[in-house]
C-alpha atoms as a PDB file:
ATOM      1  CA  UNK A   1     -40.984 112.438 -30.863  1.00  0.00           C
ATOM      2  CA  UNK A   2     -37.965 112.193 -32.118  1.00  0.00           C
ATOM      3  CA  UNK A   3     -37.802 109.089 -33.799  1.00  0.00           C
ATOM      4  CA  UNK A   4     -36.934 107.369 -36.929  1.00  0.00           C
ATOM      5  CA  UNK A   5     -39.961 109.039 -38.897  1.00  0.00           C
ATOM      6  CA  UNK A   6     -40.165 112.517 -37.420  1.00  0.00           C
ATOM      7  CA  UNK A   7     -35.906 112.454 -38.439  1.00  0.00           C
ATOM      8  CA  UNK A   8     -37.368 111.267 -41.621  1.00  0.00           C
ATOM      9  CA  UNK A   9     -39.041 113.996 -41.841  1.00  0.00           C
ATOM     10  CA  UNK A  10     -42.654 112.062 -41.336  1.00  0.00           C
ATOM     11  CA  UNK A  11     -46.043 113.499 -39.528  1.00  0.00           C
ATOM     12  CA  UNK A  12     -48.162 112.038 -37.839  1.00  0.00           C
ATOM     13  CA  UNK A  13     -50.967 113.279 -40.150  1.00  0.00           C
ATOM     14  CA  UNK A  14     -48.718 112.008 -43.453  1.00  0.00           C
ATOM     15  CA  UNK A  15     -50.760 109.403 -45.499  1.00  0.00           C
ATOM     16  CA  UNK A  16     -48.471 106.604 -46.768  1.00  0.00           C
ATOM     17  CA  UNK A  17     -48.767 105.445 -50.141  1.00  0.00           C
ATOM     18  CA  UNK A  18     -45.725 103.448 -50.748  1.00  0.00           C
ATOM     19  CA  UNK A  19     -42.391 102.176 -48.854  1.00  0.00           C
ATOM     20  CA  UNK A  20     -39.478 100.608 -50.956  1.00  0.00           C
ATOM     21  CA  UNK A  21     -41.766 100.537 -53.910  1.00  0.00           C
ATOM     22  CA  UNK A  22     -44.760  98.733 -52.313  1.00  0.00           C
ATOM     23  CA  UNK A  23     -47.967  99.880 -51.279  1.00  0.00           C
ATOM     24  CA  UNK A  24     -47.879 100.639 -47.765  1.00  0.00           C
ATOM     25  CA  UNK A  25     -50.664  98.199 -46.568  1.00  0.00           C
ATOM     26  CA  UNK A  26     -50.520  96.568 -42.912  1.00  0.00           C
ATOM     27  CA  UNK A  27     -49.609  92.908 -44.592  1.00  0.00           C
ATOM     28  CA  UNK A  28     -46.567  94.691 -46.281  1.00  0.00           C
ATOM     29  CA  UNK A  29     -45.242  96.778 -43.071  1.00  0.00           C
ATOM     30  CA  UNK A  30     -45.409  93.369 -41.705  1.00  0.00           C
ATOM     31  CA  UNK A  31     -43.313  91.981 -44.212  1.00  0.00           C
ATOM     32  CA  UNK A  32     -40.316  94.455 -44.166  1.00  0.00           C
ATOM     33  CA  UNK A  33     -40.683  94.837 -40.220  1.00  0.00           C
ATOM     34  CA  UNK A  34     -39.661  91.390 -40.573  1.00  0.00           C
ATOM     35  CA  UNK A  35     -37.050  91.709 -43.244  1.00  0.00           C
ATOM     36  CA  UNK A  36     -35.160  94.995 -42.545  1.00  0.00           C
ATOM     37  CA  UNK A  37     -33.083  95.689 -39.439  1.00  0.00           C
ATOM     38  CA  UNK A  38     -31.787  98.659 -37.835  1.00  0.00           C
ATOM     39  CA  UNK A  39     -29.811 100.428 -39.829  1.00  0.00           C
ATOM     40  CA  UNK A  40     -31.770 100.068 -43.031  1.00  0.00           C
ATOM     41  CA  UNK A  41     -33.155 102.619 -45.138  1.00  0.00           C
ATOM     42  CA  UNK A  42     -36.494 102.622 -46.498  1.00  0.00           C
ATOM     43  CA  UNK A  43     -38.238 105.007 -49.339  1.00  0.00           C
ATOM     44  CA  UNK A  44     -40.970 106.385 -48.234  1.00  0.00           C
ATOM     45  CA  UNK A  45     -43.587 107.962 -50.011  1.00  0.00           C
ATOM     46  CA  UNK A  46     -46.355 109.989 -48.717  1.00  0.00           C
ATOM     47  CA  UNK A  47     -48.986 112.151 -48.988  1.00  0.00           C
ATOM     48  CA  UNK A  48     -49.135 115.320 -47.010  1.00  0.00           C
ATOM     49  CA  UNK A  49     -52.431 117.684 -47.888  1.00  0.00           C
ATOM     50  CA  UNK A  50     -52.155 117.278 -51.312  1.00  0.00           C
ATOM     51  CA  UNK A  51     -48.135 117.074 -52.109  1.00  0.00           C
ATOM     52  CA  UNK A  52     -46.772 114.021 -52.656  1.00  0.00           C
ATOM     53  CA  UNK A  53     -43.582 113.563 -51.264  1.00  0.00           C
ATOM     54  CA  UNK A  54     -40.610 111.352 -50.811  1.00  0.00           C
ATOM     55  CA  UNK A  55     -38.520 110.527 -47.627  1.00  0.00           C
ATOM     56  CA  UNK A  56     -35.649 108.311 -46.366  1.00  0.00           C
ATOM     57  CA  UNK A  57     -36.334 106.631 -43.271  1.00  0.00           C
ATOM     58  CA  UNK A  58     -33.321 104.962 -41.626  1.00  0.00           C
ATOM     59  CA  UNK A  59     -34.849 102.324 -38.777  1.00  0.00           C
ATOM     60  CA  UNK A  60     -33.656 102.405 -35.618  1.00  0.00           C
ATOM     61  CA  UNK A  61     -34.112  99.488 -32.872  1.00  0.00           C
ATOM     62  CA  UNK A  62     -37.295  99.495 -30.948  1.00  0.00           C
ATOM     63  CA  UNK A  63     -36.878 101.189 -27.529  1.00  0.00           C
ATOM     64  CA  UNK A  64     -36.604  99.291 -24.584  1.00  0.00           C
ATOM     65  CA  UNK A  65     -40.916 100.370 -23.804  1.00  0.00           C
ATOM     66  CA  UNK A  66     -41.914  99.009 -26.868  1.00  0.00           C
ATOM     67  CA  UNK A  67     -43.492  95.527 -27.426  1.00  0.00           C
ATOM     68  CA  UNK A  68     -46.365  94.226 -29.828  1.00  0.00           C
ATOM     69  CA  UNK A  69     -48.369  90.825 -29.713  1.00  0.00           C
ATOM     70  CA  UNK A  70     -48.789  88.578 -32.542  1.00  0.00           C
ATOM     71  CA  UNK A  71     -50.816  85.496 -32.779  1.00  0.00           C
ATOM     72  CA  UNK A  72     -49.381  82.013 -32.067  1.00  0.00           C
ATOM     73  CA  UNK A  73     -50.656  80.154 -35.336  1.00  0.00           C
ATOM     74  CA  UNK A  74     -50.365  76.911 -34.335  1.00  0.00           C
ATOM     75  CA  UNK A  75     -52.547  77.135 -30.895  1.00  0.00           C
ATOM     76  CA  UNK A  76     -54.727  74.945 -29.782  1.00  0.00           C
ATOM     77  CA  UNK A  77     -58.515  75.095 -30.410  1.00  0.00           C
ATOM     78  CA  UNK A  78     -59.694  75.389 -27.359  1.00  0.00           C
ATOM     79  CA  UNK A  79     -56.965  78.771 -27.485  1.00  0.00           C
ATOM     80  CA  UNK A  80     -57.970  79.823 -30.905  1.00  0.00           C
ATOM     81  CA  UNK A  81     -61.809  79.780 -29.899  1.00  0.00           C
ATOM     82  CA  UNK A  82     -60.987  81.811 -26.569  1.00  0.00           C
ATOM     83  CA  UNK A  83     -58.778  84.267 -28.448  1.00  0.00           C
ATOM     84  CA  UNK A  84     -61.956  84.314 -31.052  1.00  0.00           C
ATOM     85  CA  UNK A  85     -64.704  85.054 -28.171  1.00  0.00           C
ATOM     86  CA  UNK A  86     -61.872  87.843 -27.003  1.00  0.00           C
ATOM     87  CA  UNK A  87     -60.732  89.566 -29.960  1.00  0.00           C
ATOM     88  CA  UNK A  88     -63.723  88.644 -32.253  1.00  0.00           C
ATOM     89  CA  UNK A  89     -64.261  86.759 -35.073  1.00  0.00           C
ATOM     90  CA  UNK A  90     -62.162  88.782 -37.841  1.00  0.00           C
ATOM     91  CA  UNK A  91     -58.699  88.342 -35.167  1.00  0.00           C
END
């Protein structure tokens, strides 16, 4: 509540089709959640129902609560095949 995509405008049930031009698929959030910054502005467009509409989301910095995991590329095998018998195959 409250943040950048509520402000935006945004609902949780909105369907997004594109940001900044390109379709909104997880490889390409990852991509400008590495490029952009807080402060930016992104284009958003989304589907709500049947309306297709347009929003500008300005990013703010993560809160303090927030964290994510991403995979360490160059691990070891013996870590890859753990992480594999953890997470699964497709991980």
């Amino acid at each position: 509540r409250g943040g950048p995509a509520e402000r935006a405008g945004l609902a949780a049930t909105d369907v997004l089709v594109a940001i900044d031009g390109l379709r909104a698929t997880a490889a390409a959030i990852d991509t400008l959640r590495e490029q952009r910054r807080a402060g930016d502005t992104l284009t958003v467009h989304a589907f709500r129902r049947d309306e297709l509409f347009t929003a500008a989301l300005t990013l703010d910095e993560a809160p303090l609560d927030s964290c994510w995991l991403q995979q360490d590329d160059a691990a070891s095998a013996g870590a890859r095949l753990r992480r594999t018998a953890w997470l699964g195959p497709d991980a």
